[in-house]
PDB file of N, CA and C in Angstrom:
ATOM      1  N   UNK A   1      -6.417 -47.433 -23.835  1.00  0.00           N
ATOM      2  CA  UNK A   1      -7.060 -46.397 -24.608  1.00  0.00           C
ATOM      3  C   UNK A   1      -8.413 -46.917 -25.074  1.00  0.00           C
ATOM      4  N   UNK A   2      -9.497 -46.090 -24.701  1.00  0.00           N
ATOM      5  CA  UNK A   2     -10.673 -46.827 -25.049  1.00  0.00           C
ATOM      6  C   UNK A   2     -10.578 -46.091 -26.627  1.00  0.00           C
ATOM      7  N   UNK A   3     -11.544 -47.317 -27.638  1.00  0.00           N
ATOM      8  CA  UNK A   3     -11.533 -47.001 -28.749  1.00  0.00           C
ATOM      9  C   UNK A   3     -13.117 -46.534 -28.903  1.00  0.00           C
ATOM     10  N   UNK A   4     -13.385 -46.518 -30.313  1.00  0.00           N
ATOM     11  CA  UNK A   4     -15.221 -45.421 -30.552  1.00  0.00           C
ATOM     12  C   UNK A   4     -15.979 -47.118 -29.883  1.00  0.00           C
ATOM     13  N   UNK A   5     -15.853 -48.176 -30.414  1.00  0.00           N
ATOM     14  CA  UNK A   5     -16.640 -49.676 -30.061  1.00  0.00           C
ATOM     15  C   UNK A   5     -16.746 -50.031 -28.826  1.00  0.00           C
ATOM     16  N   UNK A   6     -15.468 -49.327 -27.961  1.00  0.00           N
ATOM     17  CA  UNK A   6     -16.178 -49.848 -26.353  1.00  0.00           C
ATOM     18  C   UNK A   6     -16.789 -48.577 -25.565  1.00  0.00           C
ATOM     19  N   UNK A   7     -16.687 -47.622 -26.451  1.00  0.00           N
ATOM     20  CA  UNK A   7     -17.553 -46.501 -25.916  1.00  0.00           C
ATOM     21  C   UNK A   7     -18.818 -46.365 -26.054  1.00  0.00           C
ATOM     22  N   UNK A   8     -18.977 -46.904 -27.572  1.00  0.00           N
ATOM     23  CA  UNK A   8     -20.722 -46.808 -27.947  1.00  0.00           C
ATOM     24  C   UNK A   8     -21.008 -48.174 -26.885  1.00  0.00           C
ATOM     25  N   UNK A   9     -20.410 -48.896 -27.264  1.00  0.00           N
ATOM     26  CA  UNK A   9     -21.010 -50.712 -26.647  1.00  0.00           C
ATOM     27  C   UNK A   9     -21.185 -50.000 -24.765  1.00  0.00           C
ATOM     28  N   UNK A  10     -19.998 -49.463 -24.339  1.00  0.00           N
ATOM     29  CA  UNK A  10     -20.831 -49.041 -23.260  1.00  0.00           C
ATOM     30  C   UNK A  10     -21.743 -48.118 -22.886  1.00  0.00           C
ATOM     31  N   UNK A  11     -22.473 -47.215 -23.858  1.00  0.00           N
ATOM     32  CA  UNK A  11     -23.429 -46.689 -23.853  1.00  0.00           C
ATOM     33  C   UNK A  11     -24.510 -47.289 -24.180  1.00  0.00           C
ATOM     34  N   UNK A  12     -24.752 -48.135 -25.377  1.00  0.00           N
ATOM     35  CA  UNK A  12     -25.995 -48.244 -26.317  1.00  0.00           C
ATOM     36  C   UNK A  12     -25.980 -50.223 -25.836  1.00  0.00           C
ATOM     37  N   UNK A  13     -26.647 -50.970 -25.421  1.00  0.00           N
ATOM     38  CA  UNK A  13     -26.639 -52.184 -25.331  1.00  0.00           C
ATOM     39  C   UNK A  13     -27.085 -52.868 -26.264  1.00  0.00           C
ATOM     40  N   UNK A  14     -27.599 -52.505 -27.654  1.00  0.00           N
ATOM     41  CA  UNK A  14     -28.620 -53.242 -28.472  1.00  0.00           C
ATOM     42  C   UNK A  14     -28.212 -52.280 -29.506  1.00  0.00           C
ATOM     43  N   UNK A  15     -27.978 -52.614 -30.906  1.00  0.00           N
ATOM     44  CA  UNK A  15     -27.996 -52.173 -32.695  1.00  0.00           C
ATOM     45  C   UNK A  15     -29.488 -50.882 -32.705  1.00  0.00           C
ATOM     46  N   UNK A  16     -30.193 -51.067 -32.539  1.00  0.00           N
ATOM     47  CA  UNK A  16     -31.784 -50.471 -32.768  1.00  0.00           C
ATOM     48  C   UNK A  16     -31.626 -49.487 -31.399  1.00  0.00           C
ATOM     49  N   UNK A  17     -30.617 -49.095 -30.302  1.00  0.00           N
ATOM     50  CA  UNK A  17     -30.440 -48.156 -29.535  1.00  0.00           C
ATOM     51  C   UNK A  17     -29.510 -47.622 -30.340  1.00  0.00           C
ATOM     52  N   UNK A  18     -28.489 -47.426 -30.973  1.00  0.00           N
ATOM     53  CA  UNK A  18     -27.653 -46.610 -31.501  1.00  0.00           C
ATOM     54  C   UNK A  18     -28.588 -46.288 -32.273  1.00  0.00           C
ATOM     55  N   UNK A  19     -29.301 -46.684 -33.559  1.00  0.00           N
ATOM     56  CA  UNK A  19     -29.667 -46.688 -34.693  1.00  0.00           C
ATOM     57  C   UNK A  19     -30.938 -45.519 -33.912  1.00  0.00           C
ATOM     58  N   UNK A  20     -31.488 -45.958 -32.803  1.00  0.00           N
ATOM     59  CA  UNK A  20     -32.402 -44.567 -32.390  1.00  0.00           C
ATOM     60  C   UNK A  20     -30.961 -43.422 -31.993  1.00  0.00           C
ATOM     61  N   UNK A  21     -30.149 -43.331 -30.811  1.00  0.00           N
ATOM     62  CA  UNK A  21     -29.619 -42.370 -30.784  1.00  0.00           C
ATOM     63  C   UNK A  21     -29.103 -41.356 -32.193  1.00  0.00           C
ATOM     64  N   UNK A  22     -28.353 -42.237 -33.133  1.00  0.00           N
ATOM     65  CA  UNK A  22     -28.042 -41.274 -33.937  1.00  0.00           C
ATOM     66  C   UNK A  22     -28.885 -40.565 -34.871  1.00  0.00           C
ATOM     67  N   UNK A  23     -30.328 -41.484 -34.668  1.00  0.00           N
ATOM     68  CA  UNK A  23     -31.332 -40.726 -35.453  1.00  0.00           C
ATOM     69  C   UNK A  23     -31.577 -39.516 -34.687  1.00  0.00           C
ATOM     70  N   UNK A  24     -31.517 -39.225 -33.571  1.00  0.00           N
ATOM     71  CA  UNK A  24     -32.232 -38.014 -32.842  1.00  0.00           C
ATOM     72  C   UNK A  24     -31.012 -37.082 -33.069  1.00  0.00           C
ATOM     73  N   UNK A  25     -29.283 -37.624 -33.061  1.00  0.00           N
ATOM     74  CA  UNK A  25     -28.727 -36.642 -33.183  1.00  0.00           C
ATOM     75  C   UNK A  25     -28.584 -35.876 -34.252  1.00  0.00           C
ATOM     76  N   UNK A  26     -29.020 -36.388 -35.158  1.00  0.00           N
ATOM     77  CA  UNK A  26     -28.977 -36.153 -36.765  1.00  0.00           C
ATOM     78  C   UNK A  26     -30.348 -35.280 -36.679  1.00  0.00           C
ATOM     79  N   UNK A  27     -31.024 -35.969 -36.404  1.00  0.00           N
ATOM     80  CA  UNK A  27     -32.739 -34.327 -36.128  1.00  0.00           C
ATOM     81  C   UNK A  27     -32.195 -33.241 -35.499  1.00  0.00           C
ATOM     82  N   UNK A  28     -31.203 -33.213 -34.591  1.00  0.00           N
ATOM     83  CA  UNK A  28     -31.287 -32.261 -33.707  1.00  0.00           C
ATOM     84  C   UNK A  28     -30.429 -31.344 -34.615  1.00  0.00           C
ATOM     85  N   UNK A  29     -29.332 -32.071 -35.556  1.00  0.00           N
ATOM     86  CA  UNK A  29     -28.712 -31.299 -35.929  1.00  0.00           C
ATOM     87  C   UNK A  29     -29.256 -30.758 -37.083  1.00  0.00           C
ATOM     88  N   UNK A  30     -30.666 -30.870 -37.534  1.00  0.00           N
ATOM     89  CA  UNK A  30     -31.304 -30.534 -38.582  1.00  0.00           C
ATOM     90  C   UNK A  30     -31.892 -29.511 -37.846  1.00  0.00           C
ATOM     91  N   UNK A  31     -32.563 -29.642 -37.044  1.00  0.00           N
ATOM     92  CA  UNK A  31     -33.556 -28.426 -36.172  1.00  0.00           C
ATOM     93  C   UNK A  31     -32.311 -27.051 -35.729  1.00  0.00           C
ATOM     94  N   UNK A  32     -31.061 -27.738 -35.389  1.00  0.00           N
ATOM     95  CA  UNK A  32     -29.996 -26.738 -34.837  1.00  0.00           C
ATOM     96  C   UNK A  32     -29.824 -26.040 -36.394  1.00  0.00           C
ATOM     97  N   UNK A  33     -29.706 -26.638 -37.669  1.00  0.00           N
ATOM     98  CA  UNK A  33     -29.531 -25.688 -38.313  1.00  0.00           C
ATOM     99  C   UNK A  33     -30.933 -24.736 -39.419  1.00  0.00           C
ATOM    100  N   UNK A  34     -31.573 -25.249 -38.839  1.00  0.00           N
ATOM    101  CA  UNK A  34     -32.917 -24.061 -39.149  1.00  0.00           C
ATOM    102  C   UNK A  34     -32.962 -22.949 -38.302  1.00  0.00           C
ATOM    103  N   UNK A  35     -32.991 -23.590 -37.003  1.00  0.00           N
ATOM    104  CA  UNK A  35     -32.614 -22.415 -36.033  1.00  0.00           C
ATOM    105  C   UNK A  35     -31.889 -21.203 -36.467  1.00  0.00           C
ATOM    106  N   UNK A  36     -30.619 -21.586 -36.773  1.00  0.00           N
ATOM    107  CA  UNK A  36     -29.099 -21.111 -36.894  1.00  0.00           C
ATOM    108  C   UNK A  36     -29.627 -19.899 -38.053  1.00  0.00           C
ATOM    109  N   UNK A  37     -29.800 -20.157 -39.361  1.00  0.00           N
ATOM    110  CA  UNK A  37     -30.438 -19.982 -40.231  1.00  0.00           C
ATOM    111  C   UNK A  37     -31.740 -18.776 -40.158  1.00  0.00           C
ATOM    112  N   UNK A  38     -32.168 -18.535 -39.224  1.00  0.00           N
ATOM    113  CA  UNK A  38     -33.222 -17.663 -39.146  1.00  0.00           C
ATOM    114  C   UNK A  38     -34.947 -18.407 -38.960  1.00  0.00           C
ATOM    115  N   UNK A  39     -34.688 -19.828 -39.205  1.00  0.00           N
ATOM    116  CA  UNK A  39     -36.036 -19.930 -39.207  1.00  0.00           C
ATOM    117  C   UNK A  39     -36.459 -20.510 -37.557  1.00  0.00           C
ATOM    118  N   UNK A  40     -36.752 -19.759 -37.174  1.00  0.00           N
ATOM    119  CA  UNK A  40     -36.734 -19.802 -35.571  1.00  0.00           C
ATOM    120  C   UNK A  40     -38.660 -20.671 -35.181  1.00  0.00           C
ATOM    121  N   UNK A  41     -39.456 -20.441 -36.039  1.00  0.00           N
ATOM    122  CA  UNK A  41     -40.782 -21.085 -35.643  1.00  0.00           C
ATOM    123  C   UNK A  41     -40.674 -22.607 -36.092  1.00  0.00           C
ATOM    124  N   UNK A  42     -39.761 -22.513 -37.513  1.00  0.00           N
ATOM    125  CA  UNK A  42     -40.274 -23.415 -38.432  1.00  0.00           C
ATOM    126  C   UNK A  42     -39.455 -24.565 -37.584  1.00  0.00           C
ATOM    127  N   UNK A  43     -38.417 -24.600 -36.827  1.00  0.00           N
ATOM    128  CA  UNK A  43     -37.287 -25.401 -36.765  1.00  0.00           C
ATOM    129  C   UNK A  43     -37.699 -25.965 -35.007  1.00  0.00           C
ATOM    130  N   UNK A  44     -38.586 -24.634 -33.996  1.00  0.00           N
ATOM    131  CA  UNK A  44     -39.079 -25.364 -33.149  1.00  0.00           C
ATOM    132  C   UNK A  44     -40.932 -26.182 -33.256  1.00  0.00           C
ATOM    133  N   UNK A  45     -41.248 -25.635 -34.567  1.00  0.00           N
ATOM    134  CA  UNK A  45     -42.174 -26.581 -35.289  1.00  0.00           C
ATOM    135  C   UNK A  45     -41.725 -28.330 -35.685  1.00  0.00           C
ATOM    136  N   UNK A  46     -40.501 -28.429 -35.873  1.00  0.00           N
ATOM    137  CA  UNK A  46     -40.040 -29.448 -36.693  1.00  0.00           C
ATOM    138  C   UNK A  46     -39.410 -29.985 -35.048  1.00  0.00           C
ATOM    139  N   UNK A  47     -39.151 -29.710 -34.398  1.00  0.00           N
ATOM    140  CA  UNK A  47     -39.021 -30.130 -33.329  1.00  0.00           C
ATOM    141  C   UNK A  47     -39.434 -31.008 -32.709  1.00  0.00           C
ATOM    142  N   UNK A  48     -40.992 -30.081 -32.234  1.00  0.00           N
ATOM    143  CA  UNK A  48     -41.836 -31.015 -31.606  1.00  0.00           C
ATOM    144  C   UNK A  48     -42.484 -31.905 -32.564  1.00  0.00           C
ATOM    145  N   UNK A  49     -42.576 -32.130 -33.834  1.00  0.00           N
ATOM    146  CA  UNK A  49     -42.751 -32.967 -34.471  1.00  0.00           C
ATOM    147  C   UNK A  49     -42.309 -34.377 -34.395  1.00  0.00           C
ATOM    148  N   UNK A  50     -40.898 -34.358 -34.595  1.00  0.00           N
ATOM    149  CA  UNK A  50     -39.742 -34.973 -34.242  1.00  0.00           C
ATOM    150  C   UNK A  50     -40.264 -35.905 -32.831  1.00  0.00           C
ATOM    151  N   UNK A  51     -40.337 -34.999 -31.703  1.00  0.00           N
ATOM    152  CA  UNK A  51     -40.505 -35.420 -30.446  1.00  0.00           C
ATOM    153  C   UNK A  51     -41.859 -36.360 -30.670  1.00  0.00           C
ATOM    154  N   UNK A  52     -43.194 -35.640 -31.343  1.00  0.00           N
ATOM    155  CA  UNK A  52     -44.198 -36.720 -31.146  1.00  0.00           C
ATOM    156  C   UNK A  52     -44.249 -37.949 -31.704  1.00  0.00           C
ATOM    157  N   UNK A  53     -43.231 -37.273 -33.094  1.00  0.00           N
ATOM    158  CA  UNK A  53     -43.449 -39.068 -33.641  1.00  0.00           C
ATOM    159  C   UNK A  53     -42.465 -39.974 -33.254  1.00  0.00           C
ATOM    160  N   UNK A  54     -41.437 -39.362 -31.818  1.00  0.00           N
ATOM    161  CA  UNK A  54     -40.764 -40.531 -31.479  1.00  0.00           C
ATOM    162  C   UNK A  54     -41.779 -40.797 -30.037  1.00  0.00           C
ATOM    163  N   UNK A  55     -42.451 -40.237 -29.617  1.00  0.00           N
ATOM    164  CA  UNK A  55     -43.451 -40.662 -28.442  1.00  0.00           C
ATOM    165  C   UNK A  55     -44.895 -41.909 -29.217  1.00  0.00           C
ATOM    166  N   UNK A  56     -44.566 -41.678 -30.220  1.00  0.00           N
ATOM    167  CA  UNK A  56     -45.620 -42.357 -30.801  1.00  0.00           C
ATOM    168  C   UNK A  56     -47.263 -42.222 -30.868  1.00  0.00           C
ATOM    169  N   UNK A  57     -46.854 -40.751 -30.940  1.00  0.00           N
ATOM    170  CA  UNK A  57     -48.605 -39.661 -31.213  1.00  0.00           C
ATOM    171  C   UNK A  57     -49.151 -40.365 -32.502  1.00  0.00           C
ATOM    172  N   UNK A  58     -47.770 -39.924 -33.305  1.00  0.00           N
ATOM    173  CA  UNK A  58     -48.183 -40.389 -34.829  1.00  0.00           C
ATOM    174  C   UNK A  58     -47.735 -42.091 -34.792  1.00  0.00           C
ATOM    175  N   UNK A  59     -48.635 -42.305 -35.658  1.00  0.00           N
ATOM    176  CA  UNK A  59     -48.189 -44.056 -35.904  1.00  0.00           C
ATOM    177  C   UNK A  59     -46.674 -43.733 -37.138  1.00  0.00           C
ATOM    178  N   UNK A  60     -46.329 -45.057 -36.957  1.00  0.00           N
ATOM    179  CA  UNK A  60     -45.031 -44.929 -37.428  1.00  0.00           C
ATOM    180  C   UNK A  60     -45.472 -45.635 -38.800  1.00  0.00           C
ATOM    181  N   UNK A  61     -44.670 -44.849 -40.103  1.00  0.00           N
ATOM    182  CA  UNK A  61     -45.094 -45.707 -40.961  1.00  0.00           C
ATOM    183  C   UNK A  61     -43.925 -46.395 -41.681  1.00  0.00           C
ATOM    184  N   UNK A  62     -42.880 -46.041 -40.999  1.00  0.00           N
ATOM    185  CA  UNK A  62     -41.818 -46.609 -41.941  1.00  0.00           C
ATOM    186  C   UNK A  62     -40.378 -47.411 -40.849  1.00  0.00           C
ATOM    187  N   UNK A  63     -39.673 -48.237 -41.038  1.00  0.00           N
ATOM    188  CA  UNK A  63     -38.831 -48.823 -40.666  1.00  0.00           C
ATOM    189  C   UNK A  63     -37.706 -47.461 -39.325  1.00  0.00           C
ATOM    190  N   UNK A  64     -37.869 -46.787 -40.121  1.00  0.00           N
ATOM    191  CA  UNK A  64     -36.697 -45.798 -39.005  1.00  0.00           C
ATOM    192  C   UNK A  64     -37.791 -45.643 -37.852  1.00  0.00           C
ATOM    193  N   UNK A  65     -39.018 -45.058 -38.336  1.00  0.00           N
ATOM    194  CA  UNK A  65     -39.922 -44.322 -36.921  1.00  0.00           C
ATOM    195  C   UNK A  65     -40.350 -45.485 -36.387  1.00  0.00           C
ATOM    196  N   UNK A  66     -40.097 -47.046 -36.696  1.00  0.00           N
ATOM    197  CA  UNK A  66     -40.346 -47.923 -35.771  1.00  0.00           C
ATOM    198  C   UNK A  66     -39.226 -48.282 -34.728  1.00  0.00           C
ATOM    199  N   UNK A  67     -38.351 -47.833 -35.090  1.00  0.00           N
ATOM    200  CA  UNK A  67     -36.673 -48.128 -34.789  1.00  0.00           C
ATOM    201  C   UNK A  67     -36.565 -47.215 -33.785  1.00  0.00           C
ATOM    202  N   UNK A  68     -37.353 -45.864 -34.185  1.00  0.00           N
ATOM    203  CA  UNK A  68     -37.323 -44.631 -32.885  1.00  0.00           C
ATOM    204  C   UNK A  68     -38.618 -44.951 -31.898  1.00  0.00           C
ATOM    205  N   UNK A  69     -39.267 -45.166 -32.318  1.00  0.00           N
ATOM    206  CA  UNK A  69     -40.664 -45.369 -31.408  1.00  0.00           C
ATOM    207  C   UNK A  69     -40.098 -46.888 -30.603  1.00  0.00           C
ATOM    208  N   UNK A  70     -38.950 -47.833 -30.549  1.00  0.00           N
ATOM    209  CA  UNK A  70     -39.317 -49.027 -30.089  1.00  0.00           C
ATOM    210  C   UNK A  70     -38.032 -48.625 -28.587  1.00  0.00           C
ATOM    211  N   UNK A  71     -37.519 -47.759 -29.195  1.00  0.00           N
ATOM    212  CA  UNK A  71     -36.263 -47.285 -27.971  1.00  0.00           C
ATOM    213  C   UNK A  71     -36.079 -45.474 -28.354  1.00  0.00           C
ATOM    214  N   UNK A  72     -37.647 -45.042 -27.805  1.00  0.00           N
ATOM    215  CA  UNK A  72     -37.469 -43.436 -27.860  1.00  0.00           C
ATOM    216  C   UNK A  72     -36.626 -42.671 -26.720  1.00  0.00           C
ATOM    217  N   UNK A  73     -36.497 -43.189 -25.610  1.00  0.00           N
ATOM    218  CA  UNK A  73     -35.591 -42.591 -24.684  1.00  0.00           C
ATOM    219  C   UNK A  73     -34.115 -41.709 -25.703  1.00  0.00           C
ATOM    220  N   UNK A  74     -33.620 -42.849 -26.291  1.00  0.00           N
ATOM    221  CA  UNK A  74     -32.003 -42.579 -26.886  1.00  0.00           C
ATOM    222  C   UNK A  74     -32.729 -41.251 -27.957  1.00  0.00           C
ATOM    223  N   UNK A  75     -33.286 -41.357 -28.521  1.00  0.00           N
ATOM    224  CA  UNK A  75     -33.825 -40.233 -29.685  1.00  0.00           C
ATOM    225  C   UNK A  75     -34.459 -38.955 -29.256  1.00  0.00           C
ATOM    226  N   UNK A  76     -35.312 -38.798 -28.159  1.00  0.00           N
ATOM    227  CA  UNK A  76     -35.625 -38.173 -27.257  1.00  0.00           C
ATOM    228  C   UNK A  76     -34.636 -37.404 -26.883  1.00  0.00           C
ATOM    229  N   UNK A  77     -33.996 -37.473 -26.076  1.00  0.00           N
ATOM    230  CA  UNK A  77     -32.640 -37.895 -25.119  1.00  0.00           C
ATOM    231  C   UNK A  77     -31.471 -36.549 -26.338  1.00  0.00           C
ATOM    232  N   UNK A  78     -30.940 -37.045 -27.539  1.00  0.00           N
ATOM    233  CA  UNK A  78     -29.915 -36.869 -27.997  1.00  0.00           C
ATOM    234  C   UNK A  78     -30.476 -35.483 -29.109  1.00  0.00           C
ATOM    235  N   UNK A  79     -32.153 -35.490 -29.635  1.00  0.00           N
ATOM    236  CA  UNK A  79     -32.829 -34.827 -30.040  1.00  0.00           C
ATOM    237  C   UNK A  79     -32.707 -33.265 -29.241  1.00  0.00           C
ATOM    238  N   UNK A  80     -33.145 -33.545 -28.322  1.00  0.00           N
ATOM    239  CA  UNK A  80     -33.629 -32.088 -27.132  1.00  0.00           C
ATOM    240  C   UNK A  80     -31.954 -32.022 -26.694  1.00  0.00           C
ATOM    241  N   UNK A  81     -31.458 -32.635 -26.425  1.00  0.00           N
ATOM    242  CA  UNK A  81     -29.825 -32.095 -26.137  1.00  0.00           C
ATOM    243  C   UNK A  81     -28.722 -31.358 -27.234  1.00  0.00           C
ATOM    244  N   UNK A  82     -29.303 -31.815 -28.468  1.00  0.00           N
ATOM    245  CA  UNK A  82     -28.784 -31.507 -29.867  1.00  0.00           C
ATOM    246  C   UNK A  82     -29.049 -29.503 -29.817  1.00  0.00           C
ATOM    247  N   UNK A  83     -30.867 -29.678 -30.371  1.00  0.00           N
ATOM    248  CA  UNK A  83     -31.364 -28.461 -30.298  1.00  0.00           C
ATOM    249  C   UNK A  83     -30.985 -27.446 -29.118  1.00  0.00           C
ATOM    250  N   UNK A  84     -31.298 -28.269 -28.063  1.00  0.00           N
ATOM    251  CA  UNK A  84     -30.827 -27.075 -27.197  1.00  0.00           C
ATOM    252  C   UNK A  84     -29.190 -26.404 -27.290  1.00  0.00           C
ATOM    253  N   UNK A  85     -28.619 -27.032 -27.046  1.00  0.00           N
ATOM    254  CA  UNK A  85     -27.251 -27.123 -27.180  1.00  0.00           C
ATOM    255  C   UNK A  85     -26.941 -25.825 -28.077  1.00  0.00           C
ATOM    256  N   UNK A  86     -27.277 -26.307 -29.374  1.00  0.00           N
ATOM    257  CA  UNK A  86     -27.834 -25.378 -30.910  1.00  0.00           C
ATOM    258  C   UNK A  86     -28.320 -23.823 -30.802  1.00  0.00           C
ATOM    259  N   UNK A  87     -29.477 -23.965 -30.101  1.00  0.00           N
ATOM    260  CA  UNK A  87     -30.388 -22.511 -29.446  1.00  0.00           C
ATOM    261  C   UNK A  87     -29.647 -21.976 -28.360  1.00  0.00           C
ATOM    262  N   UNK A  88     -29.034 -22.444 -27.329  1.00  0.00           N
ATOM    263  CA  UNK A  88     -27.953 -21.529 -26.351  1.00  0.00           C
ATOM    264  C   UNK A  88     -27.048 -21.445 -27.204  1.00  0.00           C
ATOM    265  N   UNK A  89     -26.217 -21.721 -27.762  1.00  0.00           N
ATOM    266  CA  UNK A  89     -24.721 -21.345 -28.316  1.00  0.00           C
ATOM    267  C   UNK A  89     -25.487 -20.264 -29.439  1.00  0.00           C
ATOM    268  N   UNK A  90     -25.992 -20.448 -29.764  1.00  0.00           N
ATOM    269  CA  UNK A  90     -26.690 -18.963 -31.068  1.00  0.00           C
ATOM    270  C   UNK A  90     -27.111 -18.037 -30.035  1.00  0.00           C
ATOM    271  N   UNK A  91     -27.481 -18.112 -28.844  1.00  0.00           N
ATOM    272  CA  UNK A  91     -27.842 -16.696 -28.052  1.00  0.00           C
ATOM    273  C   UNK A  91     -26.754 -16.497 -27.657  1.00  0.00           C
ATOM    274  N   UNK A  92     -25.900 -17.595 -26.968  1.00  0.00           N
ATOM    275  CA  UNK A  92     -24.430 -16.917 -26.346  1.00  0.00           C
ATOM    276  C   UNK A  92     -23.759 -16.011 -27.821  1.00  0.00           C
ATOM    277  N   UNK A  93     -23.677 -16.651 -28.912  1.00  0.00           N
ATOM    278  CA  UNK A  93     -22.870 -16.307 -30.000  1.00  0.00           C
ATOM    279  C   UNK A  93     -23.372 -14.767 -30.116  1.00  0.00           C
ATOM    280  N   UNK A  94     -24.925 -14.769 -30.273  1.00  0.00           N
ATOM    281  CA  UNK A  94     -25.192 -13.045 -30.796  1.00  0.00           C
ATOM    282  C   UNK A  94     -25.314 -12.077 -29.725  1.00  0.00           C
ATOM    283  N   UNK A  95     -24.768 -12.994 -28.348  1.00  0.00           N
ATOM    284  CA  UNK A  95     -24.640 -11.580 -27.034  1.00  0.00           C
ATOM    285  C   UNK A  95     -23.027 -11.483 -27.165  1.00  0.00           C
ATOM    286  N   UNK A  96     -22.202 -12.687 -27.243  1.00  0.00           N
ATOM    287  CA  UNK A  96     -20.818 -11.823 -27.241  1.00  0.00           C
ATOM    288  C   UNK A  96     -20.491 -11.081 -28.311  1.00  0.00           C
ATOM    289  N   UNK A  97     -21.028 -11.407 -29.540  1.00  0.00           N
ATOM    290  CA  UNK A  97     -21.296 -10.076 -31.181  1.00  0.00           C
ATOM    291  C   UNK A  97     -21.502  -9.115 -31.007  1.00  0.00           C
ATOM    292  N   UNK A  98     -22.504  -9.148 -30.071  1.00  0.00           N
ATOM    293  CA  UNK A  98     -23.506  -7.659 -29.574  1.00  0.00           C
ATOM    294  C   UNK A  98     -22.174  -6.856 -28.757  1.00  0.00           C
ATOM    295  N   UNK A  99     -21.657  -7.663 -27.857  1.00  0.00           N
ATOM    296  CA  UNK A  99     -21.063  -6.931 -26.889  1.00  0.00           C
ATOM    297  C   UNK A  99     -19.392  -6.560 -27.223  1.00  0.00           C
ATOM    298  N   UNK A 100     -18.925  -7.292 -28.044  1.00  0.00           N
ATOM    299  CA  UNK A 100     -17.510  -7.050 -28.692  1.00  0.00           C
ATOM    300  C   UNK A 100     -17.348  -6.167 -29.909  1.00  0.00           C
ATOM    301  N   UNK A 101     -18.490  -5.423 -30.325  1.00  0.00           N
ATOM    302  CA  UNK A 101     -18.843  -4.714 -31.500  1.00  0.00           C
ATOM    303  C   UNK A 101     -18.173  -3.406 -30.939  1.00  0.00           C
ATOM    304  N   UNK A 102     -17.513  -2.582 -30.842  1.00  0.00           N
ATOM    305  CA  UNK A 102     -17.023  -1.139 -30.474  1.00  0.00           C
ATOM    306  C   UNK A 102     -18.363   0.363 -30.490  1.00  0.00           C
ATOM    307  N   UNK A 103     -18.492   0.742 -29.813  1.00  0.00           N
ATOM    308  CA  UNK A 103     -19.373   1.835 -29.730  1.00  0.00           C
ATOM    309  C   UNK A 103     -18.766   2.782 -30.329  1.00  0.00           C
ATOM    310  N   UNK A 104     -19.397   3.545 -31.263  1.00  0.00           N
ATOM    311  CA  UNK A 104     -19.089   4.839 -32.037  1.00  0.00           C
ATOM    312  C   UNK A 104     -20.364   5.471 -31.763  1.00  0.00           C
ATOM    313  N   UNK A 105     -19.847   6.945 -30.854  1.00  0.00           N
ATOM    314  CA  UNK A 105     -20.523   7.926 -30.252  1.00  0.00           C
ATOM    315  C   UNK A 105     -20.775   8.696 -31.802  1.00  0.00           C
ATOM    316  N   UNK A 106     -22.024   8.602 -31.415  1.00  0.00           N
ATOM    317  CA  UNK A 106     -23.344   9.660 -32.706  1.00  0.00           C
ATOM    318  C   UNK A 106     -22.561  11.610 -32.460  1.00  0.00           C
ATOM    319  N   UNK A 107     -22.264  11.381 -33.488  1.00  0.00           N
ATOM    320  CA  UNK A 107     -21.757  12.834 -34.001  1.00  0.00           C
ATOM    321  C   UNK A 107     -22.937  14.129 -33.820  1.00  0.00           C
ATOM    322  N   UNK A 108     -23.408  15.294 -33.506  1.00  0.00           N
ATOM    323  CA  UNK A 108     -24.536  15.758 -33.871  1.00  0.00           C
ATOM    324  C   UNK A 108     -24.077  16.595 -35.008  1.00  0.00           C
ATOM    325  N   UNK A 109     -24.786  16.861 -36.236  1.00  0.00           N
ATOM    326  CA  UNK A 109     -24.451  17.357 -36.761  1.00  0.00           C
ATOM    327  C   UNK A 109     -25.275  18.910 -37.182  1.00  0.00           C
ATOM    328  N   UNK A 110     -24.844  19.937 -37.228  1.00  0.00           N
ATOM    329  CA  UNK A 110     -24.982  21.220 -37.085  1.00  0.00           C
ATOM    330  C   UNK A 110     -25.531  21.848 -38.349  1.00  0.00           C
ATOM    331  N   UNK A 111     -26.369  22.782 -38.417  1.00  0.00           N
ATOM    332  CA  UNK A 111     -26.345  23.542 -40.214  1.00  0.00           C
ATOM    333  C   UNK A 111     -25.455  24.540 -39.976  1.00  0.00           C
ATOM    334  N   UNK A 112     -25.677  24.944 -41.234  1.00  0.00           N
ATOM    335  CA  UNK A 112     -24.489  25.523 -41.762  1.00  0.00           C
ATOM    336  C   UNK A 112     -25.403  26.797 -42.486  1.00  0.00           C
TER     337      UNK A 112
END
């Protein structure tokens, strides 16, 4: 039975690759819930944000965005798979809503 330690260890080879992956999954799941939420500009605003300062547009000024900028693949990577993931399941969610809702035929109504 593999346990969570030989699963990450065979994914992530190095402390500062997890420490980027779960940072991107943790953004993504921040951007997935702005999305979710209604704020649909602000959350693919915060997005690409996300994305540049793990490409290293912006200089990094603090210990995490050096941690993402030194192994951006994993943050990258778990970021854009998060969100997306997030943004299809909210369109699938409000087409099967749309479509499981029952039609009630419009009455006309007459004077009197």
């Amino acid at each position: 039975m593999a346990t969570v330690e030989t699963v990450l260890s065979s994914i992530f080879s190095t402390v500062p690759e997890l420490h980027s992956g779960q940072l991107g999954l943790l953004s993504g799941v921040l951007v997935a819930l702005l999305y979710w939420h209604g704020y649909r500009r602000s959350s693919l605003a915060l997005l690409t944000a996300f994305y540049l300062l793990a490409l290293g547009v912006v200089p990094a000024a603090s210990r995490g965005l050096l941690v993402v900028q030194s192994k951006p693949w994993y943050f990258c990577s778990l970021l854009v798979l998060t969100s997306l993931s997030a943004i299809g399941g909210h369109l699938a969610y409000s087409r099967i809503g749309r479509s499981s809702r029952p039609q009630v035929p419009e009455v006309e109504q007459r004077e009197i």
